[in-house]
PDB file of N, CA and C in Angstrom:
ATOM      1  N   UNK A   1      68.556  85.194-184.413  1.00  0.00           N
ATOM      2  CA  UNK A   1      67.980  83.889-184.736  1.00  0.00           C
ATOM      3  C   UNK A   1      67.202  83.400-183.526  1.00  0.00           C
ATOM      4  N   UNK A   2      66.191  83.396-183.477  1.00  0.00           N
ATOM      5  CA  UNK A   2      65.092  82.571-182.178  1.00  0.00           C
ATOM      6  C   UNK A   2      64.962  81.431-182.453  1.00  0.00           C
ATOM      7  N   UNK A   3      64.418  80.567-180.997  1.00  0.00           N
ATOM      8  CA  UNK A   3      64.075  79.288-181.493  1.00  0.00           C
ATOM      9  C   UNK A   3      63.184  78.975-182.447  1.00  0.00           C
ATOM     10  N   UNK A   4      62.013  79.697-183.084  1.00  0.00           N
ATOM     11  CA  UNK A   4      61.696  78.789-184.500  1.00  0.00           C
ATOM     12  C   UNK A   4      62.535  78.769-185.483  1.00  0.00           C
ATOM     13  N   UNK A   5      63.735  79.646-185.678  1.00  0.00           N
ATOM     14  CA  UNK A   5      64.524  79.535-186.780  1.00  0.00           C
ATOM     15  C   UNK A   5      65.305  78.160-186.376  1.00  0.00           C
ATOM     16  N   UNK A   6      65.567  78.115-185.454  1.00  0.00           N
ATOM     17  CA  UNK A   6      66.607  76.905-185.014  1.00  0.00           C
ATOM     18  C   UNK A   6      65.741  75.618-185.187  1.00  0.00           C
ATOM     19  N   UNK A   7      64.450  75.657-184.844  1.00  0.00           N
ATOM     20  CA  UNK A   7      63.405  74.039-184.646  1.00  0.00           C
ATOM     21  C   UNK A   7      63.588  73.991-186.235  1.00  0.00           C
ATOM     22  N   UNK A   8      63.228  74.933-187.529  1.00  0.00           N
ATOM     23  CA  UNK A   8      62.670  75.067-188.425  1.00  0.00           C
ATOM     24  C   UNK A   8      64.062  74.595-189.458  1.00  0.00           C
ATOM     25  N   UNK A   9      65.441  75.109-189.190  1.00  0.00           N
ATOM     26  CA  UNK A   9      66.378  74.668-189.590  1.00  0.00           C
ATOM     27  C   UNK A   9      66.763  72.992-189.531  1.00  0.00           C
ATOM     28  N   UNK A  10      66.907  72.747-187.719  1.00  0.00           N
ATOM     29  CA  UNK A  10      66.674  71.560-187.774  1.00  0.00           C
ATOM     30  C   UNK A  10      65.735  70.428-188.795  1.00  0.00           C
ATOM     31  N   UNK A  11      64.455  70.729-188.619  1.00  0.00           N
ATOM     32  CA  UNK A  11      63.714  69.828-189.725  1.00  0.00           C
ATOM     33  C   UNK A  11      64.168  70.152-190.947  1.00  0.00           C
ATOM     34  N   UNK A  12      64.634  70.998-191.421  1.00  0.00           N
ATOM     35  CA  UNK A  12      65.366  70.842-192.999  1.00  0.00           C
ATOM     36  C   UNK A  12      66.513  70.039-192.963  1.00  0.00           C
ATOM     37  N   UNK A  13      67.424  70.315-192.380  1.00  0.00           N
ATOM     38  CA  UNK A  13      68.129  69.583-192.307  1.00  0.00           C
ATOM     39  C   UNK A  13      67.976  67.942-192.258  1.00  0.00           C
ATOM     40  N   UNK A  14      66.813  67.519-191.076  1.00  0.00           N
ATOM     41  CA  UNK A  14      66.418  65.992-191.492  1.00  0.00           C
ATOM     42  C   UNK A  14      65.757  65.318-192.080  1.00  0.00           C
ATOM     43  N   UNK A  15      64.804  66.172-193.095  1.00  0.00           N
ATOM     44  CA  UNK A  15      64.608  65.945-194.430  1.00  0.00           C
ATOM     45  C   UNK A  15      65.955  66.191-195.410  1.00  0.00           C
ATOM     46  N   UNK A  16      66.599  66.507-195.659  1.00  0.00           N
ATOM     47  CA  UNK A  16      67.992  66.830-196.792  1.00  0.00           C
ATOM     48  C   UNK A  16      68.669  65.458-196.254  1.00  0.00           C
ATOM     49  N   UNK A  17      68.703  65.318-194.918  1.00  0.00           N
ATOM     50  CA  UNK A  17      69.682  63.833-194.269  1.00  0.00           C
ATOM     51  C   UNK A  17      68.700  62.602-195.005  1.00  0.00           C
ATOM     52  N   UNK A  18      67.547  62.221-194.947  1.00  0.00           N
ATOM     53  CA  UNK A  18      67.193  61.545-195.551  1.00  0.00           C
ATOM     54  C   UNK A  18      66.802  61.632-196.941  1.00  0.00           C
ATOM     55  N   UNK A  19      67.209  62.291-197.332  1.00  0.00           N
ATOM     56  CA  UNK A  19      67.126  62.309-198.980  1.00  0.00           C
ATOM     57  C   UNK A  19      68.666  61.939-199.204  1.00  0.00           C
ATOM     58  N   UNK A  20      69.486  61.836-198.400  1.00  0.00           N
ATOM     59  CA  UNK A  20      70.394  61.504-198.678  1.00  0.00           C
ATOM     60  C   UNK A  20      70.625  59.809-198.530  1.00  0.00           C
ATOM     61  N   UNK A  21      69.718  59.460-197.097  1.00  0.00           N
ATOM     62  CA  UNK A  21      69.994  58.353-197.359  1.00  0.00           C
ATOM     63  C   UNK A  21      69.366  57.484-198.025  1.00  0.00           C
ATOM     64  N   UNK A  22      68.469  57.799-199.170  1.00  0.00           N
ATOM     65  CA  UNK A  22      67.963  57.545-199.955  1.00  0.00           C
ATOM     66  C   UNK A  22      68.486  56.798-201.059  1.00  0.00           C
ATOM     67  N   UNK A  23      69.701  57.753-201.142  1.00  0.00           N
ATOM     68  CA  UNK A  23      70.589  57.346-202.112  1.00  0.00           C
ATOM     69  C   UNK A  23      71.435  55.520-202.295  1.00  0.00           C
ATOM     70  N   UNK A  24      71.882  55.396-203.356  1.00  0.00           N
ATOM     71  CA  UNK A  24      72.418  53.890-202.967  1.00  0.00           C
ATOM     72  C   UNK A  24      73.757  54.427-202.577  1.00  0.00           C
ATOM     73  N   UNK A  25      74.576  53.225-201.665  1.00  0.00           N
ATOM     74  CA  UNK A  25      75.191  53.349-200.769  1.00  0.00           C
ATOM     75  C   UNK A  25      76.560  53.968-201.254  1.00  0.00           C
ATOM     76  N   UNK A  26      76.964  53.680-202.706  1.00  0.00           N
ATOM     77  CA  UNK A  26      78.639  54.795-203.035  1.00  0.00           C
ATOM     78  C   UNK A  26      77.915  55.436-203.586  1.00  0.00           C
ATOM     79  N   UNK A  27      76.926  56.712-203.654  1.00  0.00           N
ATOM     80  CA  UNK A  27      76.314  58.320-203.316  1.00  0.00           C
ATOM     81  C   UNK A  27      76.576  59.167-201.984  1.00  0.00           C
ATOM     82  N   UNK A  28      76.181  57.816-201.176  1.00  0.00           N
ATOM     83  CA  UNK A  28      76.416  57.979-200.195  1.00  0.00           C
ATOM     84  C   UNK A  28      77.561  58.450-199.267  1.00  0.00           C
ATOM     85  N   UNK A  29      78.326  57.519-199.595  1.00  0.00           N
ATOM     86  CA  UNK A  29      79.655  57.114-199.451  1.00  0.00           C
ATOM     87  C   UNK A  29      80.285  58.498-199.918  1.00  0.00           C
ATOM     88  N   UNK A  30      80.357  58.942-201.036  1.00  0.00           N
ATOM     89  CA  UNK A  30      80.710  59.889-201.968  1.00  0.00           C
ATOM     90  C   UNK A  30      80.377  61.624-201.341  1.00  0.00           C
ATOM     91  N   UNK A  31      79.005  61.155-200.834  1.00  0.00           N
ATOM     92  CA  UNK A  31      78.197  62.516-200.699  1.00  0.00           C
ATOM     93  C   UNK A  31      78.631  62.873-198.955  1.00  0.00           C
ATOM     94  N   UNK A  32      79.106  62.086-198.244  1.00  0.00           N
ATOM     95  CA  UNK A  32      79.530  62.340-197.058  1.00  0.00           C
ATOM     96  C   UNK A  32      81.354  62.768-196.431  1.00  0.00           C
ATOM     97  N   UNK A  33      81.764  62.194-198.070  1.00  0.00           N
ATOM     98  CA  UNK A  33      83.270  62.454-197.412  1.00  0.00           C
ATOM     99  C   UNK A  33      83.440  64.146-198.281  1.00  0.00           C
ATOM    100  N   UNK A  34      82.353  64.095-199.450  1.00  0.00           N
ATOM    101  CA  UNK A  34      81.956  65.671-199.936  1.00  0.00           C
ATOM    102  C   UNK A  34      81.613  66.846-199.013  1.00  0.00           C
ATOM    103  N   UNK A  35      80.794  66.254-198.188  1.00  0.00           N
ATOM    104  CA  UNK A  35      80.056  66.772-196.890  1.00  0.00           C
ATOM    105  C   UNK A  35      81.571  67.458-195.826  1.00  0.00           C
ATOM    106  N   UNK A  36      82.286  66.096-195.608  1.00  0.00           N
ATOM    107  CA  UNK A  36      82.976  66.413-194.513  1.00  0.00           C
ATOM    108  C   UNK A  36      84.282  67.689-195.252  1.00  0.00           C
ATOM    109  N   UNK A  37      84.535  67.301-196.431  1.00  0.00           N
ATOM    110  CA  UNK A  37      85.334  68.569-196.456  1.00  0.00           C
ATOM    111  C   UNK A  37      85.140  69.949-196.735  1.00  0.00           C
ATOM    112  N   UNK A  38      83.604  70.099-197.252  1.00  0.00           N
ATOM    113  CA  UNK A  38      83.053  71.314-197.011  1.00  0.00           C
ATOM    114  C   UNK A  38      82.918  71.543-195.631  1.00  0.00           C
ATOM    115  N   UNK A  39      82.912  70.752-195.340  1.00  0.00           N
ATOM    116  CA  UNK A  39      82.502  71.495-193.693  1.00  0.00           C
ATOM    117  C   UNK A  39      84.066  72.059-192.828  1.00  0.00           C
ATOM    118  N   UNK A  40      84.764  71.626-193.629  1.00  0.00           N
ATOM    119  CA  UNK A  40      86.384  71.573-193.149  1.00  0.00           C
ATOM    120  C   UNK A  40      87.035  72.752-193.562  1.00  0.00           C
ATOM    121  N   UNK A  41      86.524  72.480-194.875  1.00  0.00           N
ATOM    122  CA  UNK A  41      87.630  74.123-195.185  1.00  0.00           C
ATOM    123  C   UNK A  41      86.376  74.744-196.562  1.00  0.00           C
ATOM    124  N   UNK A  42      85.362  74.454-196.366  1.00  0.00           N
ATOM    125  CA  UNK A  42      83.822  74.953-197.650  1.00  0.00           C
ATOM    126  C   UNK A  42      83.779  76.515-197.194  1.00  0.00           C
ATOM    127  N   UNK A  43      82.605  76.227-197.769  1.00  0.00           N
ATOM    128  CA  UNK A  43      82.548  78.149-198.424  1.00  0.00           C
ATOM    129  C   UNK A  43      82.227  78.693-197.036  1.00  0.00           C
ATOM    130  N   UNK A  44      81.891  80.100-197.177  1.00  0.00           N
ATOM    131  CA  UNK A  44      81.630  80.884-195.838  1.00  0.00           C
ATOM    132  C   UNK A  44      80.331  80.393-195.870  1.00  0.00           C
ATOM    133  N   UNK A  45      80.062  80.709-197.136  1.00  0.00           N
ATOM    134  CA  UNK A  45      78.441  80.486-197.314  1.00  0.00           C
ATOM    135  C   UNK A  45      77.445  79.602-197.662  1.00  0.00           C
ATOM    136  N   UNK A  46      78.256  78.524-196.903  1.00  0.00           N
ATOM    137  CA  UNK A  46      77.831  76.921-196.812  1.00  0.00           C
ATOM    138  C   UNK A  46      76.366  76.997-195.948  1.00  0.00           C
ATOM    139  N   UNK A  47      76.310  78.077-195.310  1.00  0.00           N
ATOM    140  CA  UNK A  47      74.786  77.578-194.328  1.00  0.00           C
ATOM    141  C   UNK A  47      73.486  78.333-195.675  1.00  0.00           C
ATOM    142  N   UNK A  48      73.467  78.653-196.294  1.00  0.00           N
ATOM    143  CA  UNK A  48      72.623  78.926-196.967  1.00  0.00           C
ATOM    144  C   UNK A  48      71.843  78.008-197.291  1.00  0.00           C
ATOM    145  N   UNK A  49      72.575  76.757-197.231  1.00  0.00           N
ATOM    146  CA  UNK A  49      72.145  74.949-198.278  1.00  0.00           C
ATOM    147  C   UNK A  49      71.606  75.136-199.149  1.00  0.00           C
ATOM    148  N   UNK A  50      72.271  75.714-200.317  1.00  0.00           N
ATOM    149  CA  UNK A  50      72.468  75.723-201.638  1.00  0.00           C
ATOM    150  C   UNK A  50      73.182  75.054-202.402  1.00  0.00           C
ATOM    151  N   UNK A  51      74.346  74.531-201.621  1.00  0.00           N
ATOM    152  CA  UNK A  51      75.353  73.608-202.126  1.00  0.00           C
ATOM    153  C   UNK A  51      75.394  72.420-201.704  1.00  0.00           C
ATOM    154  N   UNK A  52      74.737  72.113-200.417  1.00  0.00           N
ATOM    155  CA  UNK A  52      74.259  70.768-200.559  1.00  0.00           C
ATOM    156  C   UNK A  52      73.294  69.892-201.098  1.00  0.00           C
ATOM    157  N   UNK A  53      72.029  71.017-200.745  1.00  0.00           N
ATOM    158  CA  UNK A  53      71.144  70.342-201.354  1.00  0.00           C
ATOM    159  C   UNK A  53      71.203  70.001-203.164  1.00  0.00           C
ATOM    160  N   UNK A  54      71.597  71.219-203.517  1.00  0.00           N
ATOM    161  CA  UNK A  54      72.017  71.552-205.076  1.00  0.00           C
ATOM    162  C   UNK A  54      72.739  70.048-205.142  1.00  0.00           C
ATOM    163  N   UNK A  55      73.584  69.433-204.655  1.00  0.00           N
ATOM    164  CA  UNK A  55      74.656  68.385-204.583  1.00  0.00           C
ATOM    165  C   UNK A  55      73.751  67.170-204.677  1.00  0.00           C
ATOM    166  N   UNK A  56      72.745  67.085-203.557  1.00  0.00           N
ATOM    167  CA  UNK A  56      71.431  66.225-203.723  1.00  0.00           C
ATOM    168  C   UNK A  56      71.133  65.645-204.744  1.00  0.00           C
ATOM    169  N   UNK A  57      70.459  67.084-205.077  1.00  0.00           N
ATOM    170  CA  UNK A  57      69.570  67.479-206.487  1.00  0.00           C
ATOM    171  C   UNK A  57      70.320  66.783-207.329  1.00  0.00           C
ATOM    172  N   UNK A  58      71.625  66.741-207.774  1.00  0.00           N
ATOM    173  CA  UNK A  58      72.692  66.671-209.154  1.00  0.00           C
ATOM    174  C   UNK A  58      72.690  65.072-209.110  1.00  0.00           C
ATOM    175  N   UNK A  59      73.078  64.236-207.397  1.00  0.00           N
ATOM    176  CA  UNK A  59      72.983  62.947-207.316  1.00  0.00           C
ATOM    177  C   UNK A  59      71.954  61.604-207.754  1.00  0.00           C
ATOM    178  N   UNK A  60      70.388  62.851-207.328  1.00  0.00           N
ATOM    179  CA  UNK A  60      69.785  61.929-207.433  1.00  0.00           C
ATOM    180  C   UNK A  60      69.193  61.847-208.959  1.00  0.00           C
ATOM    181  N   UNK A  61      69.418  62.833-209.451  1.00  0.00           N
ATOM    182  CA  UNK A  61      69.425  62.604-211.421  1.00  0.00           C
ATOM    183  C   UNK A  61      70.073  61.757-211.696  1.00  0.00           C
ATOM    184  N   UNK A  62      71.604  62.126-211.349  1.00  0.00           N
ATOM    185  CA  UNK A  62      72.679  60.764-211.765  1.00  0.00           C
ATOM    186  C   UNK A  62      71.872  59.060-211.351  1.00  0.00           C
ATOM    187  N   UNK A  63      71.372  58.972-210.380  1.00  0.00           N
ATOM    188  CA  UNK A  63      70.597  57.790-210.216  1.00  0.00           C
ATOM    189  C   UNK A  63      69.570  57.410-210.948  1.00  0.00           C
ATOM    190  N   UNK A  64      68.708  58.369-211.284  1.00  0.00           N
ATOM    191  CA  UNK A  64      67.233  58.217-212.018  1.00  0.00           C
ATOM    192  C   UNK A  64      67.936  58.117-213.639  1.00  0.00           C
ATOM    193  N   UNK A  65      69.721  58.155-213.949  1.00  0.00           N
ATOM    194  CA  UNK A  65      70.002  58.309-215.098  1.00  0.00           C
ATOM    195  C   UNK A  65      70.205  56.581-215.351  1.00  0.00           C
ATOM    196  N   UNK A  66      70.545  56.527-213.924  1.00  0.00           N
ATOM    197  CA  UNK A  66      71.558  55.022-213.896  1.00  0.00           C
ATOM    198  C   UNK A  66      72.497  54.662-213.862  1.00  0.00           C
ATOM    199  N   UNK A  67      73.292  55.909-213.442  1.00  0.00           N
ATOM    200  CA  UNK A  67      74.482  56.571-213.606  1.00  0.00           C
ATOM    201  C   UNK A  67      74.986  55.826-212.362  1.00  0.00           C
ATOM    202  N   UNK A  68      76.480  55.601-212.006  1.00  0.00           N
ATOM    203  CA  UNK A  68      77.323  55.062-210.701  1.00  0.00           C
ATOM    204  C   UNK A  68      77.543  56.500-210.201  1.00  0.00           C
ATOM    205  N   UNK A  69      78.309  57.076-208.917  1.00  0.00           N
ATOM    206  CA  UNK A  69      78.560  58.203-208.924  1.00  0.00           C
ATOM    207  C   UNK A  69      79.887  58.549-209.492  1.00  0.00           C
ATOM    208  N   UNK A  70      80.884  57.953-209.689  1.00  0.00           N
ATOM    209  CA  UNK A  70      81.883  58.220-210.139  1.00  0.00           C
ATOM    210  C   UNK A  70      81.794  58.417-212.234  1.00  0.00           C
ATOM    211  N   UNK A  71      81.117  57.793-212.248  1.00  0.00           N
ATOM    212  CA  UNK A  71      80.624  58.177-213.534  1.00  0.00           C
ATOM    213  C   UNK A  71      80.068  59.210-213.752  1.00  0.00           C
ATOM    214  N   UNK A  72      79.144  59.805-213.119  1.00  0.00           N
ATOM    215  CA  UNK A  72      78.934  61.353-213.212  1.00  0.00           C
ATOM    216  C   UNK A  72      79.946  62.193-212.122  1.00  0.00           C
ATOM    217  N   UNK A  73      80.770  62.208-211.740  1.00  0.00           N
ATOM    218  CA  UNK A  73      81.395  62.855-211.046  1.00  0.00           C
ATOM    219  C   UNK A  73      82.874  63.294-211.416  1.00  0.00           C
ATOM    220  N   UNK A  74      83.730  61.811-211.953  1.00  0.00           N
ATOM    221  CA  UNK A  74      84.454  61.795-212.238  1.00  0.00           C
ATOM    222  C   UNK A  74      85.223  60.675-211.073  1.00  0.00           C
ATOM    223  N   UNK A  75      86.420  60.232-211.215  1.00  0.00           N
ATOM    224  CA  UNK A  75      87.548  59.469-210.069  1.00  0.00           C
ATOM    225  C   UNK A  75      88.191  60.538-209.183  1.00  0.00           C
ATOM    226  N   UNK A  76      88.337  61.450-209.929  1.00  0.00           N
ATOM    227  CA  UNK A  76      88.985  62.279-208.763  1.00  0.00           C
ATOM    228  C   UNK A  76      87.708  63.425-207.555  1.00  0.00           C
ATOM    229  N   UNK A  77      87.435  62.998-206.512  1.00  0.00           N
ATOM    230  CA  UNK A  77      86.437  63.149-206.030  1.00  0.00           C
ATOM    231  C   UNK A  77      86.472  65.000-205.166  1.00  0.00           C
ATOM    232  N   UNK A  78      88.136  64.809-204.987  1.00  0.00           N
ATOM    233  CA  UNK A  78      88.282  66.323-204.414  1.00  0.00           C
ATOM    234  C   UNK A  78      88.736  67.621-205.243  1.00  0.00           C
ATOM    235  N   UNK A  79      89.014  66.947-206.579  1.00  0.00           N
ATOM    236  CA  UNK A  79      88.792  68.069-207.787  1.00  0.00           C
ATOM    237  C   UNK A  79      87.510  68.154-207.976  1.00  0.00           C
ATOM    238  N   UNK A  80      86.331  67.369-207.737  1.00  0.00           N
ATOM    239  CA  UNK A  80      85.358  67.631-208.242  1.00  0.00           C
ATOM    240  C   UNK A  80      84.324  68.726-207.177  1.00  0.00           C
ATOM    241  N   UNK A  81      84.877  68.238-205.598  1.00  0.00           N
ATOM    242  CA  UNK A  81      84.568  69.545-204.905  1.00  0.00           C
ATOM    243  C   UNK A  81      85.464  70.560-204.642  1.00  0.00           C
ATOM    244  N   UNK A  82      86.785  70.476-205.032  1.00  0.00           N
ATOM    245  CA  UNK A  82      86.961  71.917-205.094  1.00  0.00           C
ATOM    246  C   UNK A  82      86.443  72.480-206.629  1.00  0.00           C
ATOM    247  N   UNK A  83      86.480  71.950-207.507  1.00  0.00           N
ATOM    248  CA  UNK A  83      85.789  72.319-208.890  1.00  0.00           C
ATOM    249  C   UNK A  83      84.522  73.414-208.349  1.00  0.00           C
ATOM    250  N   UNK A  84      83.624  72.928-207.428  1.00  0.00           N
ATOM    251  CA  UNK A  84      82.429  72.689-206.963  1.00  0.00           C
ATOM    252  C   UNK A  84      82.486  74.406-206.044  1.00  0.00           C
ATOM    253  N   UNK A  85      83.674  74.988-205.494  1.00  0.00           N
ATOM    254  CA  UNK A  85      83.769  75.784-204.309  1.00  0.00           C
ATOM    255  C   UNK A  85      84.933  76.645-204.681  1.00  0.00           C
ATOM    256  N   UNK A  86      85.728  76.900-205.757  1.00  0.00           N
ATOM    257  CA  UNK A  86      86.139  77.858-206.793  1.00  0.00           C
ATOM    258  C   UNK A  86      86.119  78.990-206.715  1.00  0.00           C
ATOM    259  N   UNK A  87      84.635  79.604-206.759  1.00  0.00           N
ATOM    260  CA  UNK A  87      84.827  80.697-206.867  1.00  0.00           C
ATOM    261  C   UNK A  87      84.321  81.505-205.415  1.00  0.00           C
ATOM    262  N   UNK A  88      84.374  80.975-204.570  1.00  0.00           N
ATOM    263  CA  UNK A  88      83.417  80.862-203.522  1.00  0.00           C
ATOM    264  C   UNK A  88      84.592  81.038-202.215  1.00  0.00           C
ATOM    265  N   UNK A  89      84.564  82.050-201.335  1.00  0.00           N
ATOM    266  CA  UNK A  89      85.430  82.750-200.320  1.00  0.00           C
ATOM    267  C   UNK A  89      85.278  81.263-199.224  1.00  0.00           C
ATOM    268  N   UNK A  90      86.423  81.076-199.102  1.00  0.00           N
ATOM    269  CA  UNK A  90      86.686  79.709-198.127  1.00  0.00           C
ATOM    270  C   UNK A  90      87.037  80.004-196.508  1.00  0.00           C
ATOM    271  N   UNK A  91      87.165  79.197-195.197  1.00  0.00           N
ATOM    272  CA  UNK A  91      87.537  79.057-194.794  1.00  0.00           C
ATOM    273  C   UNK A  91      88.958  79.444-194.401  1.00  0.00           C
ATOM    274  N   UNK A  92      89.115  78.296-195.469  1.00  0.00           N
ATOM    275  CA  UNK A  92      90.855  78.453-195.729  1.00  0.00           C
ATOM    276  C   UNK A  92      91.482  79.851-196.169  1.00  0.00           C
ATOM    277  N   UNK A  93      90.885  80.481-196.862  1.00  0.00           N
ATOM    278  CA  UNK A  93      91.191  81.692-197.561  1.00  0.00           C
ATOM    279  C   UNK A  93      91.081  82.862-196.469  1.00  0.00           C
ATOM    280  N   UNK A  94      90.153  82.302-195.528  1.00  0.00           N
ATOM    281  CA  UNK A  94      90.223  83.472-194.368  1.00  0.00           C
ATOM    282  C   UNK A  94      91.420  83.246-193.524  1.00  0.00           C
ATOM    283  N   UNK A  95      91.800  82.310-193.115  1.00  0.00           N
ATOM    284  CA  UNK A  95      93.071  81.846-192.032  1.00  0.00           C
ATOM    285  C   UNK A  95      94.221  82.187-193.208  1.00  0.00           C
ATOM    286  N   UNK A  96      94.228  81.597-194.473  1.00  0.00           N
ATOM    287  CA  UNK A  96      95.449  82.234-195.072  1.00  0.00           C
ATOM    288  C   UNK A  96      95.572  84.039-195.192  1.00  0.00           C
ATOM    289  N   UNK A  97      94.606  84.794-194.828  1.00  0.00           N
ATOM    290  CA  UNK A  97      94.472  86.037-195.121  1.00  0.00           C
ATOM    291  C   UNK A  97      94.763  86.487-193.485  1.00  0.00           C
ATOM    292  N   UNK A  98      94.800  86.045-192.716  1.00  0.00           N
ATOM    293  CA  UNK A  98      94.743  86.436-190.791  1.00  0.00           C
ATOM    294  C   UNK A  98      96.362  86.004-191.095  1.00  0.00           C
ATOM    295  N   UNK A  99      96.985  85.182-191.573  1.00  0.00           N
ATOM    296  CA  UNK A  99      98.198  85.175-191.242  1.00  0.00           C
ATOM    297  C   UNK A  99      98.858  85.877-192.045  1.00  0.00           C
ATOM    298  N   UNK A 100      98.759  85.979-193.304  1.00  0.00           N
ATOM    299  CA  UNK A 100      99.960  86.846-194.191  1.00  0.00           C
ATOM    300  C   UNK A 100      99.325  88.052-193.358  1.00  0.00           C
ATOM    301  N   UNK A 101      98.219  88.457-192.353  1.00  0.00           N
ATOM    302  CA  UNK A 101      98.615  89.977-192.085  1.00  0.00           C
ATOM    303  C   UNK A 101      99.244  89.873-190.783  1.00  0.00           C
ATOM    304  N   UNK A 102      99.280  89.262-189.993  1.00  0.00           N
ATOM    305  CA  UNK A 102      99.615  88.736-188.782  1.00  0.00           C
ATOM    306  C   UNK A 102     101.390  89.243-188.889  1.00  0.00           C
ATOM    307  N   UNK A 103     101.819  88.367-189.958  1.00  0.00           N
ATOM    308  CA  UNK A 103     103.233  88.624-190.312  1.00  0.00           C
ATOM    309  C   UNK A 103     103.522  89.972-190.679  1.00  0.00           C
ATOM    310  N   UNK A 104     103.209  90.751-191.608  1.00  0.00           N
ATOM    311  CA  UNK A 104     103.670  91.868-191.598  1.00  0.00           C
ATOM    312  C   UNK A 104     103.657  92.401-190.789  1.00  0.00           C
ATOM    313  N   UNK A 105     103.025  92.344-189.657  1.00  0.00           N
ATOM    314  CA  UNK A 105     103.151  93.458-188.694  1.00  0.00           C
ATOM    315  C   UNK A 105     104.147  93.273-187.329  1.00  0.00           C
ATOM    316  N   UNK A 106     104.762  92.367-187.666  1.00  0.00           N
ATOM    317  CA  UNK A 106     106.253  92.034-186.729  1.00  0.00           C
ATOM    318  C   UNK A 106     107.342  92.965-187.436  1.00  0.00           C
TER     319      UNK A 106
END
């Protein structure tokens, strides 16, 4: 990766940040505590930004619908991202896989 991949990433990224804050403020609200737990225990293949932006994309329909976000989303906000990251090799799934082998070998 050289620095134009890195300058070039950056500016996507702060275009996607302001399309976010675009949004009205519980999208927002919604789309950042979404944010923080993908980033916590989300897919391997979270840097692609397919799943955020895709996440964007889905929000800002719900708005142009007239939609609240919990109305298109649902109340339960962390079924709806793990719903969201399913089928998709986690984080978590790697540290649970380093330790069940960790153990057998004592």
């Amino acid at each position: 990766m050289g620095i134009q991949d890195i300058i070039e990433g950056k500016k996507q990224w702060r275009v996607h940040m302001a399309r976010v804050k675009a949004l009205p403020p519980d999208y927002q609200i919604v789309y950042k505590e979404m944010q923080r737990y993908f980033f916590k225990v989300g897919p391997v293949d979270l840097s692609d930004g397919t799943l955020l932006s895709g996440l964007v994309d889905f929000f800002e329909e719900g708005v142009a619908a007239g939609k609240g976000v919990l109305e298109l989303i649902g109340i339960d906000v962390a079924a709806f991202s793990d719903d969201l990251i399913k089928d998709s090799r986690t984080y978590a799934d790697i540290y649970q896989q380093s330790i069940s082998g960790e153990s057998g070998k004592c």
